[in-house]
N, C-alpha and C. Protein backbone atom coordinates (compact mmCIF):
# COMPACT_ATOMS: atom_id res chain seq x y z
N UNK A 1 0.84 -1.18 0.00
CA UNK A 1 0.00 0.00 0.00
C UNK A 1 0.89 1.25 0.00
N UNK A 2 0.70 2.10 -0.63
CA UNK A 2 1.18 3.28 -1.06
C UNK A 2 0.93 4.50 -0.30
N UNK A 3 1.97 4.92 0.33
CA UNK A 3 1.72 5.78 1.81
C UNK A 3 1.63 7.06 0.99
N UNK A 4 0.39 7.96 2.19
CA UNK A 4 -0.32 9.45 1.96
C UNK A 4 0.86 10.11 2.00
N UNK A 5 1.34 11.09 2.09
CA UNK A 5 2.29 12.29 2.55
C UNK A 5 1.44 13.12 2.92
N UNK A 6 1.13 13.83 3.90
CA UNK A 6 0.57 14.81 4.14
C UNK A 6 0.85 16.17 3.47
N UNK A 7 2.07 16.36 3.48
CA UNK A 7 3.23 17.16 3.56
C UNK A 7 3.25 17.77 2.00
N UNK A 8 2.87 16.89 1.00
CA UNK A 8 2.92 17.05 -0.07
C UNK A 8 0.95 17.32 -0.69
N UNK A 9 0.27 18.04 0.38
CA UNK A 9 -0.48 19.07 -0.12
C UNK A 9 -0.19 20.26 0.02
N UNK A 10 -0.77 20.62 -1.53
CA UNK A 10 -0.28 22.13 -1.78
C UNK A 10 -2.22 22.58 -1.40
N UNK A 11 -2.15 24.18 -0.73
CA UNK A 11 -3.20 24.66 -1.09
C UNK A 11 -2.78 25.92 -1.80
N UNK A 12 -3.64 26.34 -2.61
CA UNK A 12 -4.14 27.43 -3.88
C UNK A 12 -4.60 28.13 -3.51
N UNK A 13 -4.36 29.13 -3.67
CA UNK A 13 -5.77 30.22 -3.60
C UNK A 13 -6.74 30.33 -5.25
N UNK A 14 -7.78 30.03 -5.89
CA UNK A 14 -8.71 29.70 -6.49
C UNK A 14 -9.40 31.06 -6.53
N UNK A 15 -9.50 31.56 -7.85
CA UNK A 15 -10.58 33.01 -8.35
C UNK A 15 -11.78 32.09 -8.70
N UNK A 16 -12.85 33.32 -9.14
CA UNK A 16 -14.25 32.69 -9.40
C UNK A 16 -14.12 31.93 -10.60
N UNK A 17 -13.31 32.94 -11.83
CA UNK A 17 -13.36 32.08 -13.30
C UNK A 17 -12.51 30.84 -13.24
N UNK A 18 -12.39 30.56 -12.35
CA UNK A 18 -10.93 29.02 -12.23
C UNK A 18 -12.27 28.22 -11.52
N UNK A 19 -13.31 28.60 -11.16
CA UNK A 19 -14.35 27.61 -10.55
C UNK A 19 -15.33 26.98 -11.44
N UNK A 20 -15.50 25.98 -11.72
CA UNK A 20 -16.55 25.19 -12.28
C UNK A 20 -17.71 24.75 -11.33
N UNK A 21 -19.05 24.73 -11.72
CA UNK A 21 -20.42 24.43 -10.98
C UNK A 21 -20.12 23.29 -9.63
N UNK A 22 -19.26 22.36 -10.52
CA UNK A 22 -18.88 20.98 -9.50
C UNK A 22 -17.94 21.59 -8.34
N UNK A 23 -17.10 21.97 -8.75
CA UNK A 23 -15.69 22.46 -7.41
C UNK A 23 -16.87 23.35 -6.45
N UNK A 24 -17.44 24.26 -7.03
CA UNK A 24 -18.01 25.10 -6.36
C UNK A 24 -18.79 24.45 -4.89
N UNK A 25 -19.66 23.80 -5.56
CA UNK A 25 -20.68 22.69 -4.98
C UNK A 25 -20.10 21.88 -3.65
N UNK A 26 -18.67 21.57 -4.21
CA UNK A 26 -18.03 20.41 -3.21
C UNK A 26 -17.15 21.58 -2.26
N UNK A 27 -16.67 22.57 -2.55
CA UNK A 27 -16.65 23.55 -1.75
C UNK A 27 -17.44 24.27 -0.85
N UNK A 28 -18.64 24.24 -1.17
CA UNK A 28 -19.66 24.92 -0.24
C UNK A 28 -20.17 23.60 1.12
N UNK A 29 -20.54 22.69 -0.09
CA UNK A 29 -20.89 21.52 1.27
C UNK A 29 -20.22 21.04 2.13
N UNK A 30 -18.05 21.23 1.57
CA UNK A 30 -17.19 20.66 2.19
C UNK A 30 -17.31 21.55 3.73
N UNK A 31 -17.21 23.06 3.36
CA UNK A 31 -16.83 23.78 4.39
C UNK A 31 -18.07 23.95 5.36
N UNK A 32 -19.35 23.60 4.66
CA UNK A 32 -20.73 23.62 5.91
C UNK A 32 -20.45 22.28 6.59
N UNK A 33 -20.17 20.99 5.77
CA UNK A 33 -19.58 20.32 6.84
C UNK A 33 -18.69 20.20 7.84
N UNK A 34 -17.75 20.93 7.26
CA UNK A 34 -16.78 21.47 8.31
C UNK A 34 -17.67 22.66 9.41
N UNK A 35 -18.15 23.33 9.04
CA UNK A 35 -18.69 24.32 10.45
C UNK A 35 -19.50 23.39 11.15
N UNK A 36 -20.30 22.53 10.63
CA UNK A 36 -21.26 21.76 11.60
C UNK A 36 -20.34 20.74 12.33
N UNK A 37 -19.11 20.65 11.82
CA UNK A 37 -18.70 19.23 12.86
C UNK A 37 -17.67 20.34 13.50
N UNK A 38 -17.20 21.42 13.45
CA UNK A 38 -16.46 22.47 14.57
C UNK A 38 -17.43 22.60 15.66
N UNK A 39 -18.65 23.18 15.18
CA UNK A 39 -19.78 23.30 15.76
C UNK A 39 -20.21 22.54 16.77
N UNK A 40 -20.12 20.98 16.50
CA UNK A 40 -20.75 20.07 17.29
C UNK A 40 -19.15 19.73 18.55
N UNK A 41 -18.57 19.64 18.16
CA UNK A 41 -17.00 19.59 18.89
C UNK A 41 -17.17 20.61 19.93
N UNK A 42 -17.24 21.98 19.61
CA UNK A 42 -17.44 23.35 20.18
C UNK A 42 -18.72 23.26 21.42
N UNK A 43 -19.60 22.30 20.99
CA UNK A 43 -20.01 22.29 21.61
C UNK A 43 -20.61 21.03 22.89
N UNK A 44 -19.71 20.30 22.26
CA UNK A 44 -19.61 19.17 23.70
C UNK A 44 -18.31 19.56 24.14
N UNK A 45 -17.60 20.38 24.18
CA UNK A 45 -16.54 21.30 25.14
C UNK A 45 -17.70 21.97 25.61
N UNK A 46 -18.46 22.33 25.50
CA UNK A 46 -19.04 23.39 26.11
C UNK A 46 -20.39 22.61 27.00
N UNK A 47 -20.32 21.53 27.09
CA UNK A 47 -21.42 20.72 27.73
C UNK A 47 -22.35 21.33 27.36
N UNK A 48 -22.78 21.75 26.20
CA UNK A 48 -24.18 22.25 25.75
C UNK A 48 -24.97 20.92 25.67
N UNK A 49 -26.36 21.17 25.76
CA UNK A 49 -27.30 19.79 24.85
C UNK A 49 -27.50 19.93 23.50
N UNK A 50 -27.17 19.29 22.38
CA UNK A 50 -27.81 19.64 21.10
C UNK A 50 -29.03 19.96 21.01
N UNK A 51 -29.67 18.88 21.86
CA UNK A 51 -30.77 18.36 21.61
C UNK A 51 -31.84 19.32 22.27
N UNK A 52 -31.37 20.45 23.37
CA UNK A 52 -32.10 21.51 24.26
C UNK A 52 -31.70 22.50 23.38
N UNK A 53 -30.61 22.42 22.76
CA UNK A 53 -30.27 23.63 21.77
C UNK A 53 -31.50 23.87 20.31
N UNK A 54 -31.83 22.84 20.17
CA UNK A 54 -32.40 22.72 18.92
C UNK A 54 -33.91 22.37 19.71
N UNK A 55 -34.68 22.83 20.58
CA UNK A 55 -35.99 22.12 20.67
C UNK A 55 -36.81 23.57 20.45
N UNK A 56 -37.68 23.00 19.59
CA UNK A 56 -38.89 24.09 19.08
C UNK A 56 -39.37 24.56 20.52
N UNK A 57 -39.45 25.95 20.49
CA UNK A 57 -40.42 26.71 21.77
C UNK A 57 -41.76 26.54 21.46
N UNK A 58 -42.74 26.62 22.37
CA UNK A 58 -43.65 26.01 22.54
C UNK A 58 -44.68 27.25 21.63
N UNK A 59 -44.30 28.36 21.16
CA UNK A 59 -45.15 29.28 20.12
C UNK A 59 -44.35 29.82 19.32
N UNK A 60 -44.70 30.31 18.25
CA UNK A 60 -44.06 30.24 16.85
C UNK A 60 -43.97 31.88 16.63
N UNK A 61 -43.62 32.85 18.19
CA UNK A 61 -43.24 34.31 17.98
C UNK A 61 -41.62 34.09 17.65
N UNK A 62 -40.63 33.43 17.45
CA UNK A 62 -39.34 33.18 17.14
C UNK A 62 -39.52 33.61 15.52
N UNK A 63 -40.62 32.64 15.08
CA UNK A 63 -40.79 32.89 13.59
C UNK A 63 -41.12 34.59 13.36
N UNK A 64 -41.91 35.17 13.98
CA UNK A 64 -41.78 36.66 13.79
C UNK A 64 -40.58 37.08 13.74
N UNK A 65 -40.15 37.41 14.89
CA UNK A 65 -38.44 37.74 15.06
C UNK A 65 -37.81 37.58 13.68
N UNK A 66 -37.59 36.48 13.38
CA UNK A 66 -36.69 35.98 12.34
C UNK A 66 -37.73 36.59 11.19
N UNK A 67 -38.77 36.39 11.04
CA UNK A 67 -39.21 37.04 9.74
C UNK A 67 -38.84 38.50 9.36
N UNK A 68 -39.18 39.20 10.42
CA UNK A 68 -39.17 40.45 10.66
C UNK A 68 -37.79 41.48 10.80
N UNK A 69 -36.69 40.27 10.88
CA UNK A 69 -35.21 40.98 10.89
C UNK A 69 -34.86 40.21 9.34
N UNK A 70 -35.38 39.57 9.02
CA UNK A 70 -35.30 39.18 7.60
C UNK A 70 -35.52 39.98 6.53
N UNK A 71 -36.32 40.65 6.75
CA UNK A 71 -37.73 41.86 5.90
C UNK A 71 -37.12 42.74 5.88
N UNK A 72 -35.84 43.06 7.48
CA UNK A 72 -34.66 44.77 7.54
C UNK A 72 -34.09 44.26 7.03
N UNK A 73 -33.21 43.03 6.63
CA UNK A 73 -32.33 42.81 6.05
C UNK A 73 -32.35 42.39 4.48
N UNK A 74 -33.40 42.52 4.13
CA UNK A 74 -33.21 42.33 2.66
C UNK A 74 -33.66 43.74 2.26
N UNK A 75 -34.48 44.44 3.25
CA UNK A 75 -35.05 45.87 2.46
C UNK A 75 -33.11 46.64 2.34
N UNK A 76 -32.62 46.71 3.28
CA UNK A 76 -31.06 47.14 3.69
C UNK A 76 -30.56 46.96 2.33
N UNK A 77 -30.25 45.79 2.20
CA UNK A 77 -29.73 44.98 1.32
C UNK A 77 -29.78 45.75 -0.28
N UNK A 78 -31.27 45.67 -0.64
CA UNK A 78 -31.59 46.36 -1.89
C UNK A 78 -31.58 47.46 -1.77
N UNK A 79 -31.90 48.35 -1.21
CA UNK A 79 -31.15 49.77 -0.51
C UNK A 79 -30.00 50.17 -1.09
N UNK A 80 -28.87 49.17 -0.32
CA UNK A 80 -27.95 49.54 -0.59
C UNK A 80 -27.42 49.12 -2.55
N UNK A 81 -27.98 48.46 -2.65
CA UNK A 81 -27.71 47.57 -3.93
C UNK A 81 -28.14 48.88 -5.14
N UNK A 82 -28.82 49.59 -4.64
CA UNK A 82 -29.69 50.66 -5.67
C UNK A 82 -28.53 51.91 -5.54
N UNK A 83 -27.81 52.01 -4.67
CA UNK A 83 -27.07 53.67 -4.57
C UNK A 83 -25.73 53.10 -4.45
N UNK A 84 -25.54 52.02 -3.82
CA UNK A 84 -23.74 51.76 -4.01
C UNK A 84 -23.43 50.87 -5.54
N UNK A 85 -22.23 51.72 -5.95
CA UNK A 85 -22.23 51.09 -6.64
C UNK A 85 -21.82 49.38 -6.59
N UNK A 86 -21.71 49.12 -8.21
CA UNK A 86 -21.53 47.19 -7.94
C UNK A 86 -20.76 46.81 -7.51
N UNK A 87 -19.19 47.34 -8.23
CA UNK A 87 -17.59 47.61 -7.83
C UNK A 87 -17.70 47.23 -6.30
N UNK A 88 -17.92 47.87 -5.53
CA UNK A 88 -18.22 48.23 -4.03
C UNK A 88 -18.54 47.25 -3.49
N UNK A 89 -19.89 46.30 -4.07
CA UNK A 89 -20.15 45.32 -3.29
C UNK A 89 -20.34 43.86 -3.82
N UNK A 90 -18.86 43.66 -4.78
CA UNK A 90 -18.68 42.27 -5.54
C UNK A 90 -18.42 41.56 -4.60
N UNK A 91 -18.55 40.68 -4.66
CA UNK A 91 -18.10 39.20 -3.96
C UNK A 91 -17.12 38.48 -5.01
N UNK A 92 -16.87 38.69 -6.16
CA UNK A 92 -15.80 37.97 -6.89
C UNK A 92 -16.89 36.98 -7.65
N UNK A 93 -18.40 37.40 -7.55
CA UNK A 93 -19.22 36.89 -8.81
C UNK A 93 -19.48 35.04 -8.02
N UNK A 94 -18.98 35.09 -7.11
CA UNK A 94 -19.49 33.54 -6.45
C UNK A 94 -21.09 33.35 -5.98
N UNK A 95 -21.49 34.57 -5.33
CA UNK A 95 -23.31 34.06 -5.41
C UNK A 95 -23.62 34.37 -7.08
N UNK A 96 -23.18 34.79 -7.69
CA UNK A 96 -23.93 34.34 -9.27
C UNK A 96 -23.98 33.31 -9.56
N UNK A 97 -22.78 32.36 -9.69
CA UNK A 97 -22.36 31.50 -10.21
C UNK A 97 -22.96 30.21 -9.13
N UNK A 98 -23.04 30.48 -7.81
CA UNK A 98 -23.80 29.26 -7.11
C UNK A 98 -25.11 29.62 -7.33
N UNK A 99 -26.24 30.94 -7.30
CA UNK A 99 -27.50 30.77 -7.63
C UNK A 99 -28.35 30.90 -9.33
N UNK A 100 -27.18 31.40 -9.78
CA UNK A 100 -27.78 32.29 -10.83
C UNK A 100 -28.55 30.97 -11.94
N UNK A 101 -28.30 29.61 -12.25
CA UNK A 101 -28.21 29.05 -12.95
C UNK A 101 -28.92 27.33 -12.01
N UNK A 102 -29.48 27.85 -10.94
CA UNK A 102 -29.44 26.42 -10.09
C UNK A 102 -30.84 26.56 -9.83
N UNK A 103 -31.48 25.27 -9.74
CA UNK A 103 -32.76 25.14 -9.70
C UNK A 103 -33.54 25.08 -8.57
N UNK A 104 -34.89 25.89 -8.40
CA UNK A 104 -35.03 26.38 -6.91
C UNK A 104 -35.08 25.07 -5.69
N UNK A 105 -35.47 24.08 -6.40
CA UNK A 105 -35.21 23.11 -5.29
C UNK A 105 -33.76 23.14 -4.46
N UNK A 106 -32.76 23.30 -5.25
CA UNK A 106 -31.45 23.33 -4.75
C UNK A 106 -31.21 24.40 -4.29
N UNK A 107 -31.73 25.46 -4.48
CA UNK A 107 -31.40 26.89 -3.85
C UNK A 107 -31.44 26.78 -2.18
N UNK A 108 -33.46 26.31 -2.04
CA UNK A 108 -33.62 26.25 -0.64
C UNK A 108 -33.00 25.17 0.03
N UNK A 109 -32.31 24.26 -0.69
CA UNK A 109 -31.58 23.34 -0.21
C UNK A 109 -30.05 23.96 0.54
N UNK A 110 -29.64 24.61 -0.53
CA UNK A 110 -28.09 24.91 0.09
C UNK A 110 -28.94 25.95 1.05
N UNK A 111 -29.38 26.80 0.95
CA UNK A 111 -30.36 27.92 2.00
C UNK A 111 -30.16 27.09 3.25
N UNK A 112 -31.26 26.22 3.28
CA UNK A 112 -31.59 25.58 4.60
C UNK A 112 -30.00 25.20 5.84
N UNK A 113 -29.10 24.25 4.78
CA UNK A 113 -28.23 23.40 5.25
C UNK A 113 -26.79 24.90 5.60
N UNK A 114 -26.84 25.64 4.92
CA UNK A 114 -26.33 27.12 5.26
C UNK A 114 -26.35 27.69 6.73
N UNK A 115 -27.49 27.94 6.75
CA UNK A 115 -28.10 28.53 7.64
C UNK A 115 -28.48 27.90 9.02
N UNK A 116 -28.77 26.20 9.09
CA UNK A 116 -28.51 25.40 9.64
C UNK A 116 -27.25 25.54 10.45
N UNK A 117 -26.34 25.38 9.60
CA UNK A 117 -24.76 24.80 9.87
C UNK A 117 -24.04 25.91 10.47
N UNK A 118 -24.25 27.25 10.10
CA UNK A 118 -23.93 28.46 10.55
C UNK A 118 -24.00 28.88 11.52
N UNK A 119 -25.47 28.99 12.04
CA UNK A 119 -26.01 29.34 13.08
C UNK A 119 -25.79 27.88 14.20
N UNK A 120 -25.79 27.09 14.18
CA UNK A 120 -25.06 26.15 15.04
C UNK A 120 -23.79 26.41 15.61
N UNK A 121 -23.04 26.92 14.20
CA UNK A 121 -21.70 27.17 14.90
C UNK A 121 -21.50 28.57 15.65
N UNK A 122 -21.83 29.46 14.58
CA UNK A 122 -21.95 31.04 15.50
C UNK A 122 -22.49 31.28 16.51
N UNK A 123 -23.89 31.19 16.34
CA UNK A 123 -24.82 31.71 17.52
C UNK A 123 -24.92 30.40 18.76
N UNK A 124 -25.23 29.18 18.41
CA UNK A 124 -24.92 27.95 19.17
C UNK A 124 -23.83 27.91 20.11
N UNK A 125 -22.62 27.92 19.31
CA UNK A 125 -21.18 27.98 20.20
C UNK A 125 -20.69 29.05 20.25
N UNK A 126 -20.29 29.71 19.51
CA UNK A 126 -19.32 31.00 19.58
C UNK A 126 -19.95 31.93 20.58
N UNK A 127 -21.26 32.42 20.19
CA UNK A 127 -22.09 33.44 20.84
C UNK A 127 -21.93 32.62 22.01
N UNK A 128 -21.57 31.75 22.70
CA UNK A 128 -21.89 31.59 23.91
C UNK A 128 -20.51 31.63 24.41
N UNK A 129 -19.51 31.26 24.14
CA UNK A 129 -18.37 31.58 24.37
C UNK A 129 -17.74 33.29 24.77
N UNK A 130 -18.46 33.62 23.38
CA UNK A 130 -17.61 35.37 23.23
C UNK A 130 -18.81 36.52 23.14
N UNK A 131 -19.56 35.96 23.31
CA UNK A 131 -20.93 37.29 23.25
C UNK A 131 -21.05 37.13 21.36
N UNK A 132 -22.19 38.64 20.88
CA UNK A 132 -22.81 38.88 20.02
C UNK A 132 -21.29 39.41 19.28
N UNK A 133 -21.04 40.30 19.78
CA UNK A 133 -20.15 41.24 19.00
C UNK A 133 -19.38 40.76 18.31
N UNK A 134 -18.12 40.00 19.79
CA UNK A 134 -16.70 39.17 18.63
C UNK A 134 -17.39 37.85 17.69
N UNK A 135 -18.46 37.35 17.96
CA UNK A 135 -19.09 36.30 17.23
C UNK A 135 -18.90 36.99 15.66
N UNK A 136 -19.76 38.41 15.46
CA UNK A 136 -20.24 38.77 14.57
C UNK A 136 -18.39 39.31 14.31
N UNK A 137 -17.99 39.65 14.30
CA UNK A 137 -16.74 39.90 14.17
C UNK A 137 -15.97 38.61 13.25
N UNK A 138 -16.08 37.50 14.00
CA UNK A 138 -15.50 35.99 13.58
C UNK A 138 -16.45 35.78 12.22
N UNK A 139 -17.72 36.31 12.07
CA UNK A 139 -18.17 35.85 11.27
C UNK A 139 -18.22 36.50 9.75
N UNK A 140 -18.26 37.96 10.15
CA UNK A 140 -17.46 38.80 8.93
C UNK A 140 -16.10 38.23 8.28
N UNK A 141 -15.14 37.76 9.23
CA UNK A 141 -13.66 37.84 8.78
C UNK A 141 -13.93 36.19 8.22
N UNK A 142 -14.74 35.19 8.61
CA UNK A 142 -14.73 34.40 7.57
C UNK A 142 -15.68 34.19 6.23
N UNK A 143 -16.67 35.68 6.23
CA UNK A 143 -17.24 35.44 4.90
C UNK A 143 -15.76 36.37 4.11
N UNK A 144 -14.94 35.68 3.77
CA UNK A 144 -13.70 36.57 2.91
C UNK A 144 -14.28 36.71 1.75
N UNK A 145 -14.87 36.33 0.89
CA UNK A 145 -14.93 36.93 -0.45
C UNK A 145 -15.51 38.18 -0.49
N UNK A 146 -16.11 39.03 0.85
CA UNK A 146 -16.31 40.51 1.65
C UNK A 146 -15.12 41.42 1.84
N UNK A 147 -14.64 40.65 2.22
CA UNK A 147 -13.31 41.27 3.05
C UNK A 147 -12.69 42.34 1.96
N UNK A 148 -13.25 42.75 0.93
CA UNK A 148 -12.61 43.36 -0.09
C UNK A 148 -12.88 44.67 0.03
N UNK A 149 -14.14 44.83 0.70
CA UNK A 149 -14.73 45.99 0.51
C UNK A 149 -15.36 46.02 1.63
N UNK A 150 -15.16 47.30 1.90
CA UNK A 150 -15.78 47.71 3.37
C UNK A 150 -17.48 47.55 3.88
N UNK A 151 -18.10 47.98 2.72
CA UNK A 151 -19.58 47.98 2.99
C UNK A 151 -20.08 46.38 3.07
N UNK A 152 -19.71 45.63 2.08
CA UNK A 152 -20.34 44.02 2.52
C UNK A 152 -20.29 43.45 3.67
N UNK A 153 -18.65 44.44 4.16
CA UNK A 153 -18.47 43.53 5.41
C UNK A 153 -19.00 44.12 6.59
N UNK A 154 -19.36 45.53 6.33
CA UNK A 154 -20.20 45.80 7.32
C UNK A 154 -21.41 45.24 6.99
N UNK A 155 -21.87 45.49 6.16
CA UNK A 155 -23.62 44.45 6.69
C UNK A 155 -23.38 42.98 7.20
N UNK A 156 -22.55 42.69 6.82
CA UNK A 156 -21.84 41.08 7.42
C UNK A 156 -22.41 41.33 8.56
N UNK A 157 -21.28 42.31 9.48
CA UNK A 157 -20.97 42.32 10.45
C UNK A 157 -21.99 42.68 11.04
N UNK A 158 -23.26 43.43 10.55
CA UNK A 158 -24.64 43.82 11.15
C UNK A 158 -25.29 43.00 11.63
N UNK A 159 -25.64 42.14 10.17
CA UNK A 159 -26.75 41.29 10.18
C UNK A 159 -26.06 39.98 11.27
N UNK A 160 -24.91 39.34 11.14
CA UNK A 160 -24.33 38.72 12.80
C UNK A 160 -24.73 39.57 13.81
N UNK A 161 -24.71 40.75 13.79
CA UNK A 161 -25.06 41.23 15.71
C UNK A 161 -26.62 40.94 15.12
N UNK A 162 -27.33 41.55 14.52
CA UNK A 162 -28.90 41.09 14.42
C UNK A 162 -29.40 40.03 14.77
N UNK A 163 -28.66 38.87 14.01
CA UNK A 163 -29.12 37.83 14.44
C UNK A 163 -28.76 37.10 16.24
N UNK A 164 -27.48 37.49 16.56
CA UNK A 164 -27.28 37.30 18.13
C UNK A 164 -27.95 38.02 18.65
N UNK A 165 -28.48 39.02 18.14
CA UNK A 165 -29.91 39.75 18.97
C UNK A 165 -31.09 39.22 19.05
N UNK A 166 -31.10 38.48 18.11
CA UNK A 166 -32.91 38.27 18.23
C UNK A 166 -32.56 36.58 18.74
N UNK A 167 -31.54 35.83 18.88
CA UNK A 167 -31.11 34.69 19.82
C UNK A 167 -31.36 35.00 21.18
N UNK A 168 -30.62 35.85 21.28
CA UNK A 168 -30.64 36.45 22.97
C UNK A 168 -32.41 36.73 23.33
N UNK A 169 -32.73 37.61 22.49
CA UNK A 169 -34.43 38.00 22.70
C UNK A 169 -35.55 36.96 23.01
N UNK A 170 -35.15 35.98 22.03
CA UNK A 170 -35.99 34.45 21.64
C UNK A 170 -35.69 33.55 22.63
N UNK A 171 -34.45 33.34 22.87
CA UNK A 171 -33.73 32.47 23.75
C UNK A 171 -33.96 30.73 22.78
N UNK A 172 -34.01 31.07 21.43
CA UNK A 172 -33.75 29.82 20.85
C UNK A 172 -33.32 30.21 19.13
N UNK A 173 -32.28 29.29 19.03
CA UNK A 173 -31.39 29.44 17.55
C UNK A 173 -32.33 29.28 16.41
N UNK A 174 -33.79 28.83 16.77
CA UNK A 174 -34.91 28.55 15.70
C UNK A 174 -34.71 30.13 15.36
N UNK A 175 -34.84 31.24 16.02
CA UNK A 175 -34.81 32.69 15.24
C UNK A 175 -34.00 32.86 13.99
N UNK A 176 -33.01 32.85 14.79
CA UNK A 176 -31.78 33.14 13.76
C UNK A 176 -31.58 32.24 12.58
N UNK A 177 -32.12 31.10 12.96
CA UNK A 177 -32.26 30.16 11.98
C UNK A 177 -33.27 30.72 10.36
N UNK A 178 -34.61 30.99 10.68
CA UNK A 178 -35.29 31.23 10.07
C UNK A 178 -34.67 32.83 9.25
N UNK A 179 -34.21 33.80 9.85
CA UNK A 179 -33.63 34.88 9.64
C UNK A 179 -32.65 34.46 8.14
N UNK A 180 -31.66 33.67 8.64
CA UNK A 180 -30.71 33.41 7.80
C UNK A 180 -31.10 32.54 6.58
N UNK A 181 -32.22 31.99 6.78
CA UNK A 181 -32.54 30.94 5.79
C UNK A 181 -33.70 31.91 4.87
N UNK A 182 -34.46 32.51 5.49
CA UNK A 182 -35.31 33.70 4.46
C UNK A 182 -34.14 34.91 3.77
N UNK A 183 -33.05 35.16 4.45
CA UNK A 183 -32.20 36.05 4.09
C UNK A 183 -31.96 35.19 2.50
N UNK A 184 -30.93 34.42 2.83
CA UNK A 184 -30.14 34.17 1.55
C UNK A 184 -31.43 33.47 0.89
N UNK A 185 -32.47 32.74 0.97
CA UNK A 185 -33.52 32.58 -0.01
C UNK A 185 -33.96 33.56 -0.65
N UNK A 186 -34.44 34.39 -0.36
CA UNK A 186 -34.57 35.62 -1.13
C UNK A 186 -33.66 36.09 -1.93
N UNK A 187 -32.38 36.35 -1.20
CA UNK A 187 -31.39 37.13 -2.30
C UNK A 187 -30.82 35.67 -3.21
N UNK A 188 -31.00 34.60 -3.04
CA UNK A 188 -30.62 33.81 -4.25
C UNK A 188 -31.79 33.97 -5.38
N UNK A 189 -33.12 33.89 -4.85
CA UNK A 189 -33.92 34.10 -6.05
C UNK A 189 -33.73 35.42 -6.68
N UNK A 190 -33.66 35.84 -6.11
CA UNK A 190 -33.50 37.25 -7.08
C UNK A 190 -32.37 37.09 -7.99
N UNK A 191 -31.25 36.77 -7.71
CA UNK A 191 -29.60 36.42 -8.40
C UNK A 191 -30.33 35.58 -9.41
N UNK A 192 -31.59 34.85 -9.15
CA UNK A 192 -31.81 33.51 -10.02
C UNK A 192 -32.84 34.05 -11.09
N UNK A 193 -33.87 34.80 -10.74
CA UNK A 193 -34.58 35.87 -11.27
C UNK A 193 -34.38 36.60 -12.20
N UNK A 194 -33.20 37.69 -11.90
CA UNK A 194 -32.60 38.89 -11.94
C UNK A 194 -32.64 38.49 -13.73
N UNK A 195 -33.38 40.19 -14.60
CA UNK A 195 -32.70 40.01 -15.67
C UNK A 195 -31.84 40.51 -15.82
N UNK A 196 -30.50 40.28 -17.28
CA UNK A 196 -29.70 41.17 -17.16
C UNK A 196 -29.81 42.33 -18.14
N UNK A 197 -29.10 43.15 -17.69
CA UNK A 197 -29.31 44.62 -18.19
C UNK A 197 -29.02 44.54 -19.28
């Protein structure tokens, strides 16, 4: 048997036009798998319960919350999308290329498992570790394809304290959950929508 080397992986740094539909795909699911199993680690250090972490509250005002910081955050969103220019708030063309062309079943699919996996790790573990702030902080500096430009990464950095706000308010990750999963559903349909000029 023919021994691994560790040693002899190289990593790349990878632009959008060097990405094909497939890499993309196995990139997005690789690294939500990766936050959900940091996540779950993070949080049997932390003697959390998953299982108290994740139990539906007994009335469905969480779903307000989350609707309703959903509704500021996409009105924000197009707001800003109408007076800043594009330059300003590229991402390097990666939500085009993951929604623009993908069929809505799969949209709310990556949506769900996103937003899922995220909020497990942020608001679940981190927020309990470091508060709202440095959470939302950690969570800006790893959406990097932001990091380019100041304004994305401030709404980054918003919509993380928003959502550790309405966690804290709710006292269950179902908020933030729903928040994040109506967030990027929306702005993928539209990317998926969108004609071009």
């Amino acid at each position: 048997m023919k021994k691994f080397e560790f040693r002899k992986i190289r990593l790349k740094q990878v632009t959008s036009d060097q990405l094909n539909d497939r890499l993309l795909l196995i990139n997005l699911y690789m690294t939500q798998a990766l936050t959900l199993i940091i996540g779950l680690i993070w949080l049997l250090f932390q003697r959390q319960n998953i299982f108290h972490l994740f139990k539906l509250p007994g009335n469905w005002e969480f779903a307000a919350w989350g609707a309703g910081l959903a509704a500021a955050v996409v009105a924000a969103d197009l707001l800003l999308a109408k007076w800043v220019p594009e330059e300003a708030s590229d991402d390097g063309g990666i939500n085009e290329m993951l929604f623009r062309r993908r069929p809505i079943w799969h949209i709310v699919l990556i949506c769900l498992v996103v937003s899922i996996c995220e909020e497990l790790l942020f608001r679940g573990a981190v927020q309990h570790s470091f508060g709202p702030y440095w959470t939302s902080i950690i969570f800006a500096a790893i959406h990097v394809r932001y990091l380019r430009h100041w304004i994305p990464t401030g709404l980054v950095f918003s919509i993380s304290y928003g959502l550790g706000w309405i966690y804290i308010q709710t006292g269950t990750i179902w908020a933030p959950i729903v928040t994040h999963f109506i967030v990027d559903l929306i702005m993928g349909l539209i990317i998926r929508y969108r004609r071009e000029p």
